[in-house]
Every structure is written in structure tokens, then in C-alpha cells.
Protein backbone atom coordinates (compact mmCIF):
# COMPACT_ATOMS: atom_id res chain seq x y z
CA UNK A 1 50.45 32.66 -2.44
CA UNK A 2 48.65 29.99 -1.15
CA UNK A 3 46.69 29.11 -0.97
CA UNK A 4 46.74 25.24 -1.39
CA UNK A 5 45.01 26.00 1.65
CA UNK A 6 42.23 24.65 0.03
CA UNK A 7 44.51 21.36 -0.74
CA UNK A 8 45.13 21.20 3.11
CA UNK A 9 41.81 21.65 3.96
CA UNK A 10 40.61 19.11 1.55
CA UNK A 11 43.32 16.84 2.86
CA UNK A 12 42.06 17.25 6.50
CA UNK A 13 38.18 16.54 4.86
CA UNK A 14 39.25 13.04 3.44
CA UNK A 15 41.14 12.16 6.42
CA UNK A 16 37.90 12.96 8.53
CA UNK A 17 35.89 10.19 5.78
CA UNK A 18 37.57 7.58 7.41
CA UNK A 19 35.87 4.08 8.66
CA UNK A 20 35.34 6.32 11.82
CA UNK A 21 33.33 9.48 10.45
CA UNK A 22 30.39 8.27 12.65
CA UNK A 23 32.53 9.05 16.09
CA UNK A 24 32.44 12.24 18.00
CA UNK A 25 35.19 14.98 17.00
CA UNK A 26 37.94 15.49 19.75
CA UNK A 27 37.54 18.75 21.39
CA UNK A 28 40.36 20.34 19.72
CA UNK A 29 42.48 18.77 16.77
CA UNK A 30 45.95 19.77 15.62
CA UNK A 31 47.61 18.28 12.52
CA UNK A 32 50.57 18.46 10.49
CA UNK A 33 50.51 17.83 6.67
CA UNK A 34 53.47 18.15 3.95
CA UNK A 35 53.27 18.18 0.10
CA UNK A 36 54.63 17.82 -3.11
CA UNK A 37 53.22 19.81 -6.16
CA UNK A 38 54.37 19.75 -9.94
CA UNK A 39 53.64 23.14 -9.44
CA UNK A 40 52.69 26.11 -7.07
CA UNK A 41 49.70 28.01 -8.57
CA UNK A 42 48.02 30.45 -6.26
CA UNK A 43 44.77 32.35 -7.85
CA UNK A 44 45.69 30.98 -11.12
CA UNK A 45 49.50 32.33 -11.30
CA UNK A 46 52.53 30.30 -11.06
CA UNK A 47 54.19 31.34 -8.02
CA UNK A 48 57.37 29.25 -8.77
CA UNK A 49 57.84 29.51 -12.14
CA UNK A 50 56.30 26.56 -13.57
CA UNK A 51 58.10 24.16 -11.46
CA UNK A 52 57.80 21.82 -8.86
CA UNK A 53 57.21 23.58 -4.93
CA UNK A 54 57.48 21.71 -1.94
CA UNK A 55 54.94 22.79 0.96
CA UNK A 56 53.99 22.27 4.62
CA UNK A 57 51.76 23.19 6.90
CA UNK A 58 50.41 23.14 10.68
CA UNK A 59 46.53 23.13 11.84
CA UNK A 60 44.80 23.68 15.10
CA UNK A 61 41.12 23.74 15.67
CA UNK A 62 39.01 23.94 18.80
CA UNK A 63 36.25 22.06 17.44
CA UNK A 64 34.00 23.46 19.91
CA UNK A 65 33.58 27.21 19.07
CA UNK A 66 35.02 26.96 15.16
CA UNK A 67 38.18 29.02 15.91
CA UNK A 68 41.76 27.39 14.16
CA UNK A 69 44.86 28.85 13.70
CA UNK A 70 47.61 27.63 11.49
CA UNK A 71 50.61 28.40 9.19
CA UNK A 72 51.80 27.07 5.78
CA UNK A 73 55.36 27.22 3.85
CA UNK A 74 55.67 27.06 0.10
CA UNK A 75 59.00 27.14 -2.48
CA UNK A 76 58.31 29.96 -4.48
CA UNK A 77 60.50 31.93 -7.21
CA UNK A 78 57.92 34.89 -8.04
CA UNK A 79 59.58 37.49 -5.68
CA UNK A 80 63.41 36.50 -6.95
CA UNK A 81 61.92 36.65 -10.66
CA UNK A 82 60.83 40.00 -10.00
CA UNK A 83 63.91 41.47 -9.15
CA UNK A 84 64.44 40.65 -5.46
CA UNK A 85 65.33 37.70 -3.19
CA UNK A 86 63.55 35.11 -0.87
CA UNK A 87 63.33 31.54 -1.58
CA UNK A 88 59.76 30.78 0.13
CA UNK A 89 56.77 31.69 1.13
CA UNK A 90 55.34 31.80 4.85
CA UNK A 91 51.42 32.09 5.52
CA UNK A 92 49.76 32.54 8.75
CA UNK A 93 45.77 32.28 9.39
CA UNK A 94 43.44 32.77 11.71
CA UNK A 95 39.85 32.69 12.34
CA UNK A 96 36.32 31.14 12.76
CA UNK A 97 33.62 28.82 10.89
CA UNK A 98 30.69 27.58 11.90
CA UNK A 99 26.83 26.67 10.18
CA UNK A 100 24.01 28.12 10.71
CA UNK A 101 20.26 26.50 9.54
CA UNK A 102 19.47 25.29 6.68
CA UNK A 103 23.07 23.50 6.03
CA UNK A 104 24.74 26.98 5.42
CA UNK A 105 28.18 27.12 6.61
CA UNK A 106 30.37 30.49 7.38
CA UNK A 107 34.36 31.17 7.50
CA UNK A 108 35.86 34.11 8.63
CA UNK A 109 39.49 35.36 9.11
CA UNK A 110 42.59 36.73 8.61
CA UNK A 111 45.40 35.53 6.25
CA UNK A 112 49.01 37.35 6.21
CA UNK A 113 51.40 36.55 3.90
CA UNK A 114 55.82 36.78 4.63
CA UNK A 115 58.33 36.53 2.06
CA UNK A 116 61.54 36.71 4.07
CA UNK A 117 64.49 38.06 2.25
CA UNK A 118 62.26 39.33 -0.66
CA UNK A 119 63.51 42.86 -0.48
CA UNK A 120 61.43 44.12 -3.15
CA UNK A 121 60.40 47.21 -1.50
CA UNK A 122 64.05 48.28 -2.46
CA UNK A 123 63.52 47.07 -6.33
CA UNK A 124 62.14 50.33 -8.57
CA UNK A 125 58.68 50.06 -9.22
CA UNK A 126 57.59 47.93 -6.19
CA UNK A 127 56.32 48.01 -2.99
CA UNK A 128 56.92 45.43 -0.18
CA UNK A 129 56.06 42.04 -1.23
CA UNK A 130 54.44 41.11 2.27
CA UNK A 131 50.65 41.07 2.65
CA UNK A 132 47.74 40.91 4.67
CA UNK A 133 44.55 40.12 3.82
CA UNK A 134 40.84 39.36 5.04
CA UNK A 135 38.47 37.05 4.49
CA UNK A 136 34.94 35.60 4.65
CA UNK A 137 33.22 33.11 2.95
CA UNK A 138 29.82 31.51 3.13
CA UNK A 139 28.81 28.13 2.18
CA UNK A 140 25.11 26.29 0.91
CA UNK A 141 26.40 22.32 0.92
CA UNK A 142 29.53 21.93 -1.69
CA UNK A 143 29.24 25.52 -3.04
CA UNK A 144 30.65 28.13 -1.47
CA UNK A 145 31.42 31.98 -1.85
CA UNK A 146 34.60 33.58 -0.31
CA UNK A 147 35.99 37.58 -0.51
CA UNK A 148 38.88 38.63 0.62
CA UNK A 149 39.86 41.70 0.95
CA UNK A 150 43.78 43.23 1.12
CA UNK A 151 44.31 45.70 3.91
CA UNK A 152 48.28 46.53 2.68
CA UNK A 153 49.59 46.58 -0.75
CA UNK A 154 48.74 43.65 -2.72
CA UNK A 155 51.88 41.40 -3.32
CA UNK A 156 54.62 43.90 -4.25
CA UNK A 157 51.87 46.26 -5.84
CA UNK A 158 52.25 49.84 -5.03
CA UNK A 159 49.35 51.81 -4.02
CA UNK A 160 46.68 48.91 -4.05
CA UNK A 161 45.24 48.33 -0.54
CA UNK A 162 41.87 47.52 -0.79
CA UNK A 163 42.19 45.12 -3.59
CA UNK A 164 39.97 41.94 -4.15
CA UNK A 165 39.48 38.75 -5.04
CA UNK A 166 36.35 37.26 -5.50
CA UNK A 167 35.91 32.75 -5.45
CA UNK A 168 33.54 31.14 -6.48
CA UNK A 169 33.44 27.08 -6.69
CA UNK A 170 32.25 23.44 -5.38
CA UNK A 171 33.42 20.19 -4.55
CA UNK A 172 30.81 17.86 -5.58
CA UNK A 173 31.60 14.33 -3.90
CA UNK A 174 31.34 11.59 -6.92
CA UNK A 175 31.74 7.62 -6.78
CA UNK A 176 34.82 5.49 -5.73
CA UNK A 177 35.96 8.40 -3.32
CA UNK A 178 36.49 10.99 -6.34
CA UNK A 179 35.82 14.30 -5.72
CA UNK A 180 35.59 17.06 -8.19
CA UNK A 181 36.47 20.47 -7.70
CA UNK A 182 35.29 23.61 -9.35
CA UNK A 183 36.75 26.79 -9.54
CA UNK A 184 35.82 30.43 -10.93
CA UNK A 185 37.57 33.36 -9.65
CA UNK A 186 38.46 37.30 -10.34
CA UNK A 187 41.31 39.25 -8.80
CA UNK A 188 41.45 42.79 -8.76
CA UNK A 189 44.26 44.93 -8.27
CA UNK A 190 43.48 48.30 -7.25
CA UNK A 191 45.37 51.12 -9.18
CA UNK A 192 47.17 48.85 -11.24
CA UNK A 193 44.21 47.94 -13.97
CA UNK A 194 46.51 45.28 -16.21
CA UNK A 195 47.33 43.73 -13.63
CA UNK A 196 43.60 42.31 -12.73
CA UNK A 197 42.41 38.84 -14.54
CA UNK A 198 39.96 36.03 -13.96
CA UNK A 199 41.02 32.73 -13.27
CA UNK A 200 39.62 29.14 -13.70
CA UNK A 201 40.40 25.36 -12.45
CA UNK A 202 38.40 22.16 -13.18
CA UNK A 203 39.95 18.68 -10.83
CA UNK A 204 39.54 15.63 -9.67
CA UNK A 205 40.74 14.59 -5.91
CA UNK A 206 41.32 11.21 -3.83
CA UNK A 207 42.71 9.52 -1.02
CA UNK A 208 45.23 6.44 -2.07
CA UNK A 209 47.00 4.88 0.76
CA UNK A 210 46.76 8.06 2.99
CA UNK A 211 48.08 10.30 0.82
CA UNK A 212 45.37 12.98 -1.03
CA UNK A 213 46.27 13.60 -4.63
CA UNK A 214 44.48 15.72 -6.90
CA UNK A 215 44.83 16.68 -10.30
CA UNK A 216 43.84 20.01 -11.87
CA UNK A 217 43.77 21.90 -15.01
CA UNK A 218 44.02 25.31 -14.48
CA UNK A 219 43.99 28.44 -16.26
CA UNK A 220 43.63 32.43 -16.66
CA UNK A 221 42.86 35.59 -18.82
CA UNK A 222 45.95 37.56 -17.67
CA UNK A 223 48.13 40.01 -19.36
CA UNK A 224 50.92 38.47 -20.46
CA UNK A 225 53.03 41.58 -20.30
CA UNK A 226 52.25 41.66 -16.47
CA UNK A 227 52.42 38.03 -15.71
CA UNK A 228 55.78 36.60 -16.86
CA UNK A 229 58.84 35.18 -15.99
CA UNK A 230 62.68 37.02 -16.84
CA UNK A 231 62.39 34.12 -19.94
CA UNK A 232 59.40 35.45 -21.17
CA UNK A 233 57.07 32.50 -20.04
CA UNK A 234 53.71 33.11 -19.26
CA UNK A 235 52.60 32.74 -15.54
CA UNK A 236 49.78 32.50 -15.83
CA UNK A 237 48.69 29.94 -19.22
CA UNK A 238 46.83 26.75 -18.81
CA UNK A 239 48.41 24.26 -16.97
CA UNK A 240 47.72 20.55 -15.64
CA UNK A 241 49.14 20.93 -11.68
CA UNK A 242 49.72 17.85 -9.74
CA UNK A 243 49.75 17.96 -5.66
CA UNK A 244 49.93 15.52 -3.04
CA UNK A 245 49.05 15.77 0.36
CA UNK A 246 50.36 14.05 3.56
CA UNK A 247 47.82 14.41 6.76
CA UNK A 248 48.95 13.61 10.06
């Protein structure tokens, strides 16, 4: 569940850093990017089983007014682990950002995400593993503040519109084109109490030879008798997560 979002977004940020940040944006931009990660994490859970995911994505932004569009694909293994099929995951956002005084910065939107061939609304215990969710998210500088809200059941949950997830984090720009990235989050399932958790990531990104890499360590506080795969691993323990990202 995506969300490297954030790893496109920060890919489409470096590529903007360029020798030619001082020129005028294009009225519109529309980009492609592809990735590679050691692993798929999305709000802290491994969404492929601990291994490696490979990811894609397409961006389009009117510059003018803030609105973009775009979709993302990821490997997954979560919806096949719990008892149904699919082999990937298929996002598609839309929505608004803009500032406003003071260097404050605003987001708004809609995310849904498709797990074709998932099927686990037939699996007992589940509900459909598709789900839509919205967003908004307000920014002072590097820190920002996002909610999103789920207006269908929350991945495969049964009974839990309405559930939450609160993000909180920065990414503080450091020397020799580092930048570190800071993470704090809480997810809560409605109806299903276990099944909520906090989750955690501390990182480093940079741009080498147009690719973005970054490196994380991330971690959680969730049950591990929700959170686990049919071999009894833990989905959600600490875990250094490689990803690189391709811009063009």
C-alpha cells in the first residue's frame, strides 16, 4: 500500500534541484519513474513479505492551479498471504496542493487502492481487499502533517470505514545533497482494535547519477498475531529497506 508515493515524490523533488532550479516551471509536467526496493513497506508493514518489490509509476501536474493526477504499481504478496490471490498492487490519486503565506504549504486528495485478482472478499473473515481513501495534509517548510481518512473497509478489514492514519515527519535537507527523512505515524483500524499500531522510519536520501536512492530503517509496535506471514514472520519488525528511484 503505497505509498512510496513519498519516494516518487521525493524523486520528482531532486530531479527539480537540478543546475536549472532557477528557471520557470513548464505549465504542466508529466513524468514517468520506475523502482527497485529490497522491500515494499507501506505504513510500516511489509506488503511483500520481506522481499524485494518492483514499482512504477506515472505523474501529471498542471503547475498552474496545483491539481496532478497519477497512478502507481507495486509487487506485493500481502493479499495471496492472506488467503487470496493477486500478484500487485494498483494505486490511483488525485488532487490539489498549493501554499499559502507564511511558507505553509497544503495537499489535498483522493487515493484508491486495486488489488486485481485478490478475491479476498470470498476468504472467511475478510472483506474486499480494495480501498479508498482521503487525504489532506498541511505543511510549515520540511515538516508536514497529513490524515487520511478510509471511506470503504480498510484493506480486507471488515466493518472499518472510517479508519485513520495519522503522519507526522520532515525532510530536513543536509550537506553533499543528503537528505534526511523523518517519520512518526499511527494507524487505526476501526472495529478491529489489535489490529491498530504506530509506526516509525529514520533515512537518508540522494541523487547519484540520476537515480534517487534512499536508505531507511524502519519499524513498528504491531501485534504480531495480526501482522504475520503463513511462516510465522513478523510483518511488521524493524527493518533496513533499500529503494531506488528512476525519474523521467
Amino acid at each position: 500500500m503505497k505509498k512510496l508515493l513519498l519516494c516518487a515524490a521525493v524523486a520528482s523533488a531532486f530531479v527539480g534541484m537540478h543546475a536549472y532550479a532557477d528557471e520557470p516551471k513548464p505549465e504542466t509536467d508529466s513524468t514517468f519513474n520506475i523502482a527497485a526496493a529490497s522491500e515494499y513497506r507501506y505504513r510500516g508493514i511489509s506488503q511483500s513479505r520481506m522481499q524485494p518489490a518492483l514499482q512504477g509509476g506515472w505523474d501529471y501536474t498542471n503547475n498552474v492551479h496545483g491539481y496532478y493526477v497519477g497512478t502507481w504499481l507495486s509487487t506485493i504478496n500481502w493479499t495471496k498471504d492472506a488467503g487470496g490471490g493477486g500478484e500487485y498492487e494498483w494505486d490511483m490519486y488525485a488532487g490539489k496542493r498549493g501554499e499559502f503565506g507564511d511558507g505553509m504549504s497544503y495537499d489535498v486528495g483522493m487515493l484508491a487502492y486495486l488489488y486485481p485478482g485478490s478475491g479476498l472478499d470470498t476468504v472467511p473473515g475478510f472483506a474486499a481487499a480494495y480501498t479508498n481513501e482521503l487525504y489532506a495534509q498541511i505543511g510549515m517548510g520540511p515538516v508536514y502533517v497529513k490524515y487520511s481518512r478510509s471511506i470503504t473497509n480498510l484493506f480486507a478489514y471488515p466493518d472499518s470505514r472510517g479508519s485513520g492514519y495519522l503522519d507526522i515527519g520532515a525532510n530536513l535537507e543536509m550537506s553533499d545533497g543528503y537528505t534526511l527523512n523523518l517519520h512518526v505515524g499511527h494507524q487505526s483500524v476501526r472495529n478491529t482494535g489489535p489490529a491498530s499500531y504506530s509506526d516509525w522510519k529514520i533515512g537518508v536520501t540522494k541523487e547519484v547519477n540520476g537515480v534517487n536512492l534512499s536508505l531507511a530503517l524502519i519499524g513498528t509496535n504491531a501485534n504480531k498475531a495480526v501482522y504475520y506471514t503463513p511462516e510465522g514472520k513478523f510483518t511488521g519488525k524493524s527493518s533496513l529497506v533499500l529503494t531506488a528511484v528512476k525519474t523521467f
